[in-house]
N, C-alpha and C. Protein backbone atom coordinates (compact mmCIF):
# COMPACT_ATOMS: atom_id res chain seq x y z
N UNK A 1 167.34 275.67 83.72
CA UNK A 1 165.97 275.46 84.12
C UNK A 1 165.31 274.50 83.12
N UNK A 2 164.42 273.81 83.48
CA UNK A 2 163.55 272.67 82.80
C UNK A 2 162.37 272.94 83.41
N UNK A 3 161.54 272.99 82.25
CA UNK A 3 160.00 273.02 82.51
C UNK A 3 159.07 272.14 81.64
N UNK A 4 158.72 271.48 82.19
CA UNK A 4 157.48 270.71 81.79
C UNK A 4 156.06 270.72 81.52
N UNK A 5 155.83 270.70 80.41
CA UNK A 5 154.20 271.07 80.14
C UNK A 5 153.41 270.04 80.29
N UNK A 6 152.80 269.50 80.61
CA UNK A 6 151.85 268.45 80.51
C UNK A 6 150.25 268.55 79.97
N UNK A 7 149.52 267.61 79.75
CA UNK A 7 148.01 268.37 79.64
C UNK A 7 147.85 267.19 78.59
N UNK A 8 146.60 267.19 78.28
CA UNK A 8 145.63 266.09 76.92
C UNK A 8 146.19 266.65 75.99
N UNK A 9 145.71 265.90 74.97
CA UNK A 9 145.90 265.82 73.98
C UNK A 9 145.66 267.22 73.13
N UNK A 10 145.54 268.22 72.26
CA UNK A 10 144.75 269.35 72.17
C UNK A 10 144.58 270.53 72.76
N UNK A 11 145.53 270.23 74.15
CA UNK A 11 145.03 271.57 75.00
C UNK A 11 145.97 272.76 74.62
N UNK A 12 147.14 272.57 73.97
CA UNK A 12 148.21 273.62 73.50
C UNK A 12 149.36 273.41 73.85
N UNK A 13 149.58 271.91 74.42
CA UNK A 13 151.36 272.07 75.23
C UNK A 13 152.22 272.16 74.12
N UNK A 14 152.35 271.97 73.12
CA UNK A 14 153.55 272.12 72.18
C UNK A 14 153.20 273.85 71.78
N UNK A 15 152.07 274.63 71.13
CA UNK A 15 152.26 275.72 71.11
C UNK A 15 152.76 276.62 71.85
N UNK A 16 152.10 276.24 73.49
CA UNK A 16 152.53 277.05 74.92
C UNK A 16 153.84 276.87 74.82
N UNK A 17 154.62 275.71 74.78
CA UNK A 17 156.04 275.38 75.07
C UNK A 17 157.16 276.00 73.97
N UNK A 18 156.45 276.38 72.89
CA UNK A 18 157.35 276.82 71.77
C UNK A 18 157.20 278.49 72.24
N UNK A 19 156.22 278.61 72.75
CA UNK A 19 156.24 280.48 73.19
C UNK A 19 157.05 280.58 74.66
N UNK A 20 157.01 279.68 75.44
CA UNK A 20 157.94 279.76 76.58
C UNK A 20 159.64 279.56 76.18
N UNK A 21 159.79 278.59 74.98
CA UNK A 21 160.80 278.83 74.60
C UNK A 21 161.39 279.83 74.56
N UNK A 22 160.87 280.79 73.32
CA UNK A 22 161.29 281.72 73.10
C UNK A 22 161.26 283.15 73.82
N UNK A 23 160.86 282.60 75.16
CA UNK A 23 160.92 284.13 76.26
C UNK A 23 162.56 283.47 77.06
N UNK A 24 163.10 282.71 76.56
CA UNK A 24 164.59 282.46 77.27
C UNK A 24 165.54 283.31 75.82
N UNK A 25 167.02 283.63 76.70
CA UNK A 25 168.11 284.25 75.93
C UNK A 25 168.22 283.16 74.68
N UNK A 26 167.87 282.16 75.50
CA UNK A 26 168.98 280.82 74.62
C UNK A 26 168.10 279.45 75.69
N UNK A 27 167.91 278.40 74.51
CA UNK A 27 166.88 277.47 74.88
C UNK A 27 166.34 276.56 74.08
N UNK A 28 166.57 275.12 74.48
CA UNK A 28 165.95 273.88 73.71
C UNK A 28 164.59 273.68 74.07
N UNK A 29 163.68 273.77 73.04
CA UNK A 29 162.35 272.69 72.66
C UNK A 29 162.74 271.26 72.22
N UNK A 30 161.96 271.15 73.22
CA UNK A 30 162.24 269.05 72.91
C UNK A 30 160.93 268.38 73.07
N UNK A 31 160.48 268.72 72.19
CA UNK A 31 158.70 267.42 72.15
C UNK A 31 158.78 266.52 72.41
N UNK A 32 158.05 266.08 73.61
CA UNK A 32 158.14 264.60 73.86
C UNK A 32 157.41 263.59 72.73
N UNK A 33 156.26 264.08 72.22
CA UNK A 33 155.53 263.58 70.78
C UNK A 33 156.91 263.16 69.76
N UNK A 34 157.59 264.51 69.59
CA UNK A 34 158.19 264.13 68.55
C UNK A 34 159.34 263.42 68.77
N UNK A 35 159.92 263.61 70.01
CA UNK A 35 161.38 262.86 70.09
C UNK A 35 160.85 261.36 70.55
N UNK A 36 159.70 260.96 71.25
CA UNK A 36 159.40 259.85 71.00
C UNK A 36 158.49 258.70 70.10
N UNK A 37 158.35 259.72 68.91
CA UNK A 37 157.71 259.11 67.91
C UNK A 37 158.74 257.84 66.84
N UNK A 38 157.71 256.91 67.39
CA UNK A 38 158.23 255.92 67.31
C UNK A 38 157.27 254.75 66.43
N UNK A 39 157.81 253.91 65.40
CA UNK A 39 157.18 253.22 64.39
C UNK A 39 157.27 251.72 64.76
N UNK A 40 156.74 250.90 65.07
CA UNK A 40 154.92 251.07 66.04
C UNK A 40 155.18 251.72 66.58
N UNK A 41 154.24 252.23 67.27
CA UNK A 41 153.99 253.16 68.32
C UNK A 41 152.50 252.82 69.58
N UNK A 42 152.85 252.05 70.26
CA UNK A 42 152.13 252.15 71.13
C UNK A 42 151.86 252.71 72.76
N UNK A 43 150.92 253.37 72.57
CA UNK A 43 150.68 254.09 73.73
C UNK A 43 151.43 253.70 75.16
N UNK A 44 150.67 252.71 75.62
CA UNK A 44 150.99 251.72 76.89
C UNK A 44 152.06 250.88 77.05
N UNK A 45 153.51 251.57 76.17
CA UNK A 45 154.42 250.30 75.88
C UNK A 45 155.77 251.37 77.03
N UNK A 46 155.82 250.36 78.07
CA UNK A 46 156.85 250.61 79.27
C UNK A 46 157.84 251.04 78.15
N UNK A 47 158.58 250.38 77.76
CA UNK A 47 160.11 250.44 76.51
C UNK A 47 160.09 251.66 76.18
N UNK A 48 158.87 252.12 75.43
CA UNK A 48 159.07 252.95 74.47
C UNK A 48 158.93 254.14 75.54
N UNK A 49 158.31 254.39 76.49
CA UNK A 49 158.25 255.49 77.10
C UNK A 49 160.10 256.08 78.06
N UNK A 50 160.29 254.81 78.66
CA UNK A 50 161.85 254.44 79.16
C UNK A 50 162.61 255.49 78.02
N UNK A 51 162.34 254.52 76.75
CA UNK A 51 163.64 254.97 76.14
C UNK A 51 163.11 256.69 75.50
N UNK A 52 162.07 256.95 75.67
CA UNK A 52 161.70 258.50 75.40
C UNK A 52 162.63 259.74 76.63
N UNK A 53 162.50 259.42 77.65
CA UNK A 53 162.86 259.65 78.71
C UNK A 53 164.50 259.23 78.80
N UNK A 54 165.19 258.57 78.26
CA UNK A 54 166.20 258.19 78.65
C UNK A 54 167.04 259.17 77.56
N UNK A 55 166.07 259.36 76.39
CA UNK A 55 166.71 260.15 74.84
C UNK A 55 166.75 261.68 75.30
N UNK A 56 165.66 261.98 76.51
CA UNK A 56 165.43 263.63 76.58
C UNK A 56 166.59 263.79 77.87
N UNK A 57 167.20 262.76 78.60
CA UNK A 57 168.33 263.02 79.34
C UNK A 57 169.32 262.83 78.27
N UNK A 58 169.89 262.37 77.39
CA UNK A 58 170.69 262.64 76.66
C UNK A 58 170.70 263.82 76.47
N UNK A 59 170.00 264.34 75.56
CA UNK A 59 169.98 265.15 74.89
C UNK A 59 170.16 266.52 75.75
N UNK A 60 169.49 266.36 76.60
CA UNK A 60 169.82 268.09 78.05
C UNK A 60 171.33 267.57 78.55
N UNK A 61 171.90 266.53 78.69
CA UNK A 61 172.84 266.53 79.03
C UNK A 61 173.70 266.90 78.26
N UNK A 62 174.20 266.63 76.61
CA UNK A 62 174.46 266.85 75.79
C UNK A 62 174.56 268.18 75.50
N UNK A 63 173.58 269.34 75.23
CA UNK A 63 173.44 270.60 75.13
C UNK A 63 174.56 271.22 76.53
N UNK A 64 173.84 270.78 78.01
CA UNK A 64 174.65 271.20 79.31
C UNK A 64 176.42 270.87 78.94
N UNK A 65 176.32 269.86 78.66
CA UNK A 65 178.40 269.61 78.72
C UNK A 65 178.73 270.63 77.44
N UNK A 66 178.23 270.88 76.93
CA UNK A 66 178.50 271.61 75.47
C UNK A 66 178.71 273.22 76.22
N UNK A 67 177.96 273.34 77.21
CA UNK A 67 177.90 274.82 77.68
C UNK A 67 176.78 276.02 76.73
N UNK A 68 176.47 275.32 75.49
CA UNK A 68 176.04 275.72 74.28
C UNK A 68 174.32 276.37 75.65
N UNK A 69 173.37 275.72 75.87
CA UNK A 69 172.07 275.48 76.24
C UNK A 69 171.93 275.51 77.89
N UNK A 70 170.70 275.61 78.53
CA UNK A 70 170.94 275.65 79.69
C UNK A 70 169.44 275.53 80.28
N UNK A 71 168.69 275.64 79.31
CA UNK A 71 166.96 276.14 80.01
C UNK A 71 166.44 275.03 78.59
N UNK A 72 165.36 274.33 79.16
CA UNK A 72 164.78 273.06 78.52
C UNK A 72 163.35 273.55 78.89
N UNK A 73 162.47 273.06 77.53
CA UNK A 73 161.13 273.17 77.79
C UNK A 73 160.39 271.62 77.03
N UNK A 74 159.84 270.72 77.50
CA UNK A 74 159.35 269.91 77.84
C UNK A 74 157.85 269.17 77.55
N UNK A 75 156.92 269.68 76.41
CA UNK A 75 156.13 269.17 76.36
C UNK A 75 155.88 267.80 76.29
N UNK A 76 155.13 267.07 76.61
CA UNK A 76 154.40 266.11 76.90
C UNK A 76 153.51 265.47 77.72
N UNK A 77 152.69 264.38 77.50
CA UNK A 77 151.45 263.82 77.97
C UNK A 77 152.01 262.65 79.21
N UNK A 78 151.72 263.23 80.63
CA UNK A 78 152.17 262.47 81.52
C UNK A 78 150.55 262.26 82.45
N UNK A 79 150.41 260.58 82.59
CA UNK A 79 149.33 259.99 82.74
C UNK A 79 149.15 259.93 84.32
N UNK A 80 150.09 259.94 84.84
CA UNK A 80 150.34 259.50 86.09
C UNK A 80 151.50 259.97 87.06
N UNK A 81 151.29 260.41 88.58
CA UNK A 81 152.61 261.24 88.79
C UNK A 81 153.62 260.36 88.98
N UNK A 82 153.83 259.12 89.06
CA UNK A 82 154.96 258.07 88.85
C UNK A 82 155.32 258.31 87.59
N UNK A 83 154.87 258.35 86.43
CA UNK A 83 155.81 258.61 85.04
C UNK A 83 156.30 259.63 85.05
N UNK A 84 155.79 261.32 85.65
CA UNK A 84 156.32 262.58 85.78
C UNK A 84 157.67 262.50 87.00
N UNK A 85 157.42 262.30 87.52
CA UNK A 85 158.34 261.81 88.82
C UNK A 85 159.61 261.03 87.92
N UNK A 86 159.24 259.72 87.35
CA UNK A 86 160.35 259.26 86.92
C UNK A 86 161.46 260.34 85.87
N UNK A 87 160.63 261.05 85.08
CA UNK A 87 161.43 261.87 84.19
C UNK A 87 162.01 262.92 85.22
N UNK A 88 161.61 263.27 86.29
CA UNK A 88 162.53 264.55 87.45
C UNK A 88 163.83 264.04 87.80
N UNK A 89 163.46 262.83 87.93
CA UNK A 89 164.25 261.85 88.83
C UNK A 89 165.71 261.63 88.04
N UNK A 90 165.03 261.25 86.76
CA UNK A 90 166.01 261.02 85.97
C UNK A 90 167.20 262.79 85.21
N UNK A 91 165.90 263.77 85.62
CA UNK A 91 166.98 265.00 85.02
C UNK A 91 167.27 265.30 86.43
N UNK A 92 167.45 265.33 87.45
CA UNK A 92 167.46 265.62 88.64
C UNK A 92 168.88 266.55 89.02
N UNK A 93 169.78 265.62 88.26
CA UNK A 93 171.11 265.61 88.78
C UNK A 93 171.65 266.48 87.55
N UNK A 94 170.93 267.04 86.42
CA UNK A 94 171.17 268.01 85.79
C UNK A 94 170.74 268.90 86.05
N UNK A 95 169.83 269.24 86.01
CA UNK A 95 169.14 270.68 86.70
C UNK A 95 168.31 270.89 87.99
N UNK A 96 168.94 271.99 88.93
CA UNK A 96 168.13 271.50 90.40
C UNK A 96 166.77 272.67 90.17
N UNK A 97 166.65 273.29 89.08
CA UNK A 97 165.41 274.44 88.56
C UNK A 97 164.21 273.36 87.55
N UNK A 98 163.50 272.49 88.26
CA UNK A 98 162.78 271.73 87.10
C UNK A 98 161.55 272.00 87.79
N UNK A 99 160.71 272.25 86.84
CA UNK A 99 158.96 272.92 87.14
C UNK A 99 157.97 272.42 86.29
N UNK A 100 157.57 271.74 86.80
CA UNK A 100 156.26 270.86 85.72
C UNK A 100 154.61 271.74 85.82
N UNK A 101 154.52 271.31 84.86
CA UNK A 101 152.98 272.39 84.41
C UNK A 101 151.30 271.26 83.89
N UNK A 102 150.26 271.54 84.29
CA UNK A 102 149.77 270.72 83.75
C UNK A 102 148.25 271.69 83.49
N UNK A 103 148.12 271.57 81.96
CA UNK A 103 147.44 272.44 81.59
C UNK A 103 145.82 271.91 81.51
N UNK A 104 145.04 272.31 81.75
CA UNK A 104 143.61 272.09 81.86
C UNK A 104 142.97 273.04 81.22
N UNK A 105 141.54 272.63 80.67
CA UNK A 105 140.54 273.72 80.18
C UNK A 105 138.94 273.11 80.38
N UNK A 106 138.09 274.36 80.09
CA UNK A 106 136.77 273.47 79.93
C UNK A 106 137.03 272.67 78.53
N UNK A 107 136.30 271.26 79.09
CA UNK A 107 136.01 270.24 78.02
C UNK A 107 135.47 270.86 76.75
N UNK A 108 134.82 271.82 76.70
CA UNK A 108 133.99 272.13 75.35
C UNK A 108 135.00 273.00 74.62
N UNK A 109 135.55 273.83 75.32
CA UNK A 109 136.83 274.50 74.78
C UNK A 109 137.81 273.57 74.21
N UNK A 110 138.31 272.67 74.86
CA UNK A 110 139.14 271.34 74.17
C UNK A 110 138.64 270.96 72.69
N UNK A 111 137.35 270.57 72.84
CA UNK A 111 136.86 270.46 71.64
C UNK A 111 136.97 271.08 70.57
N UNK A 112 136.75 272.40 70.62
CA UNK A 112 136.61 273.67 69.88
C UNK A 112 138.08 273.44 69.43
N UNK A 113 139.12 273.61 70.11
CA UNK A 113 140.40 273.41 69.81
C UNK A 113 140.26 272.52 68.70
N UNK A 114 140.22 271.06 69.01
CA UNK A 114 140.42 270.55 68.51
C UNK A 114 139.67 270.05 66.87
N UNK A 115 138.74 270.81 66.74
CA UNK A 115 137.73 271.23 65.70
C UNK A 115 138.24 272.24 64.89
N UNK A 116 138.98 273.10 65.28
CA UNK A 116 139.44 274.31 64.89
C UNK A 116 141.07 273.76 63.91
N UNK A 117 141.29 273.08 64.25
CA UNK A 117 143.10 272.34 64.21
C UNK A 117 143.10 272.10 63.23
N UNK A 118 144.34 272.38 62.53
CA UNK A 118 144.70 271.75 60.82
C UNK A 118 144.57 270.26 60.64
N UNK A 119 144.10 269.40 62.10
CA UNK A 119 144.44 267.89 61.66
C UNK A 119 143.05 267.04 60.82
N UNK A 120 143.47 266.05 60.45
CA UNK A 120 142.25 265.15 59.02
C UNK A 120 141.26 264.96 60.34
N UNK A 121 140.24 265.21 59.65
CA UNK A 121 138.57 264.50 60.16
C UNK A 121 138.90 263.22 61.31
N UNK A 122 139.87 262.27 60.29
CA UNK A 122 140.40 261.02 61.00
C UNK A 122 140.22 261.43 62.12
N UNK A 123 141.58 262.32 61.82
CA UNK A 123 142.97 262.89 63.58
C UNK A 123 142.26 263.29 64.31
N UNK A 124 141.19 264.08 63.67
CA UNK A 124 140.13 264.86 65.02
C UNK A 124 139.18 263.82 65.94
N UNK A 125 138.88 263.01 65.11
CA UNK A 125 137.98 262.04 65.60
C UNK A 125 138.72 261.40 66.87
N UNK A 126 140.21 260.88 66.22
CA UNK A 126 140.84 259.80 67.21
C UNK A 126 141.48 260.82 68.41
N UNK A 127 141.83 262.13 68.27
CA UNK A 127 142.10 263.19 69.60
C UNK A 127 140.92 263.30 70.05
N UNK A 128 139.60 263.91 69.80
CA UNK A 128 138.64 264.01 70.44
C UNK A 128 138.10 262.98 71.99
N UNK A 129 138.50 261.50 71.38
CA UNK A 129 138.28 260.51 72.09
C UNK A 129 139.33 260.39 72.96
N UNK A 130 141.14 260.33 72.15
CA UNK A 130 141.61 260.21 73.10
C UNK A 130 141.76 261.43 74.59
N UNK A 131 141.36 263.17 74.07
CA UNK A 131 141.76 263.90 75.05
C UNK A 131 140.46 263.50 75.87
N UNK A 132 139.25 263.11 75.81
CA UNK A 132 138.60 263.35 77.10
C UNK A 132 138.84 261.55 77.48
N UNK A 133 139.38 260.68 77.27
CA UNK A 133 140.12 259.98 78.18
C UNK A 133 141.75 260.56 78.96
N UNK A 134 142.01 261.23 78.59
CA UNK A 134 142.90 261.82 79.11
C UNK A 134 142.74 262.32 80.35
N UNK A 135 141.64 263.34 79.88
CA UNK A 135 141.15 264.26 80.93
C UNK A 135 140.71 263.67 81.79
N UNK A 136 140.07 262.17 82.11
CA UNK A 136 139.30 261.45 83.14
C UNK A 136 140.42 260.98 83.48
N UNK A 137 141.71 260.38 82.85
CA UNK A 137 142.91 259.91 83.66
C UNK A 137 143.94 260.89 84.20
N UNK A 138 143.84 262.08 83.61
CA UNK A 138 144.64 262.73 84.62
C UNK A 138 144.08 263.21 86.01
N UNK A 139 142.69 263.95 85.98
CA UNK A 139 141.80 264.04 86.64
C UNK A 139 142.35 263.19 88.12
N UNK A 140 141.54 262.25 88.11
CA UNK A 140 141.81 260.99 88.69
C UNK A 140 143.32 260.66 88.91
N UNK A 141 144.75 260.64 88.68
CA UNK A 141 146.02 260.62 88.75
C UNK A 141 145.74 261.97 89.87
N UNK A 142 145.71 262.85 89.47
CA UNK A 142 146.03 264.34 89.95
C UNK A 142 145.64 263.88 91.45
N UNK A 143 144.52 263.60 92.40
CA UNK A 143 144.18 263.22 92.83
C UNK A 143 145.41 262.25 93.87
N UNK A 144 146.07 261.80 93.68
CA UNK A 144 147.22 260.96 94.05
C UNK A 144 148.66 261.45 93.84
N UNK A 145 148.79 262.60 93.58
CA UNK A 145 149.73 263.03 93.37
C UNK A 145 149.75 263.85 92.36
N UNK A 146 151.51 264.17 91.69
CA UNK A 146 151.67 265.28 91.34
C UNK A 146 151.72 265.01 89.80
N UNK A 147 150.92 266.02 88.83
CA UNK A 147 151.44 266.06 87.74
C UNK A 147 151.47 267.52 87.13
N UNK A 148 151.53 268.04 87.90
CA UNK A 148 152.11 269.56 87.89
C UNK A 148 151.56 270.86 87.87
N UNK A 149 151.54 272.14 88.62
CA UNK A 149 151.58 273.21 88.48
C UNK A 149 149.61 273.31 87.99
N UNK A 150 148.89 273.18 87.81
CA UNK A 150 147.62 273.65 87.45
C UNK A 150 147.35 274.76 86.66
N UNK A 151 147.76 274.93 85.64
CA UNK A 151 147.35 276.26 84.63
C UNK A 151 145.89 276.36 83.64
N UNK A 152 144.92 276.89 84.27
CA UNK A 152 143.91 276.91 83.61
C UNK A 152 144.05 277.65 81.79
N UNK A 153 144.42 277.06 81.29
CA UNK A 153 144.12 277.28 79.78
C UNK A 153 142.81 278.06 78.62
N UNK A 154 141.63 277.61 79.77
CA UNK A 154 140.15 278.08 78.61
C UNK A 154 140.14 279.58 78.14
N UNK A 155 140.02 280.65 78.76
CA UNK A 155 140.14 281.59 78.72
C UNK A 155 141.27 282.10 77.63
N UNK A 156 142.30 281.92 77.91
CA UNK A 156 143.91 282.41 77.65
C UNK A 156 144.44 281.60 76.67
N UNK A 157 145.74 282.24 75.58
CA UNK A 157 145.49 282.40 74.03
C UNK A 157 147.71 281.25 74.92
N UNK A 158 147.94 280.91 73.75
CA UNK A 158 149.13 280.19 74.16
C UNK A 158 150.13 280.75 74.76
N UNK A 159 150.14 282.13 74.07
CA UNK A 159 150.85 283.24 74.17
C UNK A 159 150.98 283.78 75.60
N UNK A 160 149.63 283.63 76.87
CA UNK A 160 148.99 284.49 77.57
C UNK A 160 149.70 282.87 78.52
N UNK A 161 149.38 281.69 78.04
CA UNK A 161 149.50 280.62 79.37
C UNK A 161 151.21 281.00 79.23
N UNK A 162 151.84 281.17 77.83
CA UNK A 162 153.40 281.09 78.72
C UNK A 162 153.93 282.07 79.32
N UNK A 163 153.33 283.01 79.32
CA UNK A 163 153.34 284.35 80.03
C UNK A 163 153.17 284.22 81.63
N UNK A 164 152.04 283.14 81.62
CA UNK A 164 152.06 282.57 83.19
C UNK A 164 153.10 282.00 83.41
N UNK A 165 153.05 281.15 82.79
CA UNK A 165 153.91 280.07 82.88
C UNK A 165 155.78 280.94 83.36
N UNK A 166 156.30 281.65 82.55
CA UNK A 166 157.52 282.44 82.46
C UNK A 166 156.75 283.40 83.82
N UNK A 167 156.13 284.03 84.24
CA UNK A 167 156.07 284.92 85.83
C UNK A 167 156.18 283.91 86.49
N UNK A 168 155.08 282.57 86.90
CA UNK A 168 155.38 282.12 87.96
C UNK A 168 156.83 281.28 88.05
N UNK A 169 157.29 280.97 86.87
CA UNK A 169 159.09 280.40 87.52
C UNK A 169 159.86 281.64 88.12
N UNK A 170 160.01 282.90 87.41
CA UNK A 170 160.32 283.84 87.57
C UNK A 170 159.42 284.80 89.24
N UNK A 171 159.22 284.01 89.61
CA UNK A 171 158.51 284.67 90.84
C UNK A 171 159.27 283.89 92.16
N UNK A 172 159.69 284.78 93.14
CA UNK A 172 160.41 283.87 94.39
C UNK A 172 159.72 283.41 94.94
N UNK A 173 158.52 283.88 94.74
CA UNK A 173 157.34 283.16 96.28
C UNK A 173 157.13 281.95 96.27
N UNK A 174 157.11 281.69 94.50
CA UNK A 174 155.57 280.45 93.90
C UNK A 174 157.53 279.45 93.61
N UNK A 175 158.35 279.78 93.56
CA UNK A 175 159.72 279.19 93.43
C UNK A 175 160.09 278.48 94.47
N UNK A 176 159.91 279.29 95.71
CA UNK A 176 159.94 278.62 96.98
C UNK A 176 159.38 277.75 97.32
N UNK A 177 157.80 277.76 97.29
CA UNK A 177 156.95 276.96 97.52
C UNK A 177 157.39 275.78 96.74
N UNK A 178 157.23 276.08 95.32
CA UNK A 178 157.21 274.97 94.71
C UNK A 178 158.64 273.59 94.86
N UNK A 179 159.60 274.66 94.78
CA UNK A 179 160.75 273.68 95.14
C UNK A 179 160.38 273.10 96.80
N UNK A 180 159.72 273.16 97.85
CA UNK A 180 159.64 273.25 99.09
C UNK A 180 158.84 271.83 99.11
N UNK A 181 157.59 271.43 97.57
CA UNK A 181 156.82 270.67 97.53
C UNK A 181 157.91 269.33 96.78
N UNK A 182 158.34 270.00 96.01
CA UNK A 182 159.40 268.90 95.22
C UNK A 182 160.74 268.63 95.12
């Protein structure tokens, strides 16, 4: 199984995704932040996103031939359902269990998050700006397609979204459906 977190900047996908991790027997975390952190690093650069995406099929493939791994969890910031799409597309033929998530909250809660966060004054400043552009481009993307699953976040602690997150894969109904849509 492969699951995908998506969401702005701040909203919790690497915390959520490290607690969904660990509700599997056995299971890779693979940050898309971190496995595609890259020196430059620019946002809007086709290449660098390609080869982010091309490193996280390695790497599930790699674990799969090993027999070692089997269940992948997936954070990262997908702008548009053509970039989410391309990464399915591309694990497709490894796993036919792939479930994308896209986490939302109230804006003021984002904030708070992100006010609350171990990162410099800087970091807060430059997330602040970038998550509520986020939020107006996913918004707007969502709208045209798919960037996954809708998990309201404001309320609920990281712990509580992967808890959703782990029932509804684990549920036949919302399994059906969902594979039925994708």
């Amino acid at each position: 199984m492969i699951i995908i977190i998506n969401g702005p900047c701040g909203i919790g996908k690497s915390t959520t995704g490290e607690h969904v991790t660990w509700k599997f027997d056995r299971a890779v975390f693979l940050d898309g932040d971190y496995i595609g952190s890259v020196h430059p690093f620019e946002i809007y650069d086709d290449v660098r996103i390609e080869h982010l995406y091309q490193t996280l099929r390695i790497l599930i493939a790699f674990h799969i031939e090993r027999g070692d791994y089997h269940n992948f969890v997936i954070p990262y910031v997908f702008e548009s359902p053509e970039s989410l799409a391309r990464l399915r597309t591309l694990l497709a033929d490894l796993d036919d269990e792939i479930y994308a998530f896209r986490l939302v909250c109230d804006a003021q809660v984002l904030e708070q998050r992100l006010r609350n966060s171990s990162r410099s004054p800087d970091e807060v400043t430059w997330h602040l700006n970038r998550a509520a552009e986020l939020i107006r481009i996913q918004e707007a993307a969502a709208r045209n397609g798919d960037l996954g699953y809708v998990v309201d976040t404001t309320t609920r602690t990281p712990e509580e979204v992967a808890d959703m997150i782990w029932t509804l894969v684990h549920d036949a109904d919302f399994t059906a459906r969902y594979q039925e849509v994708h």
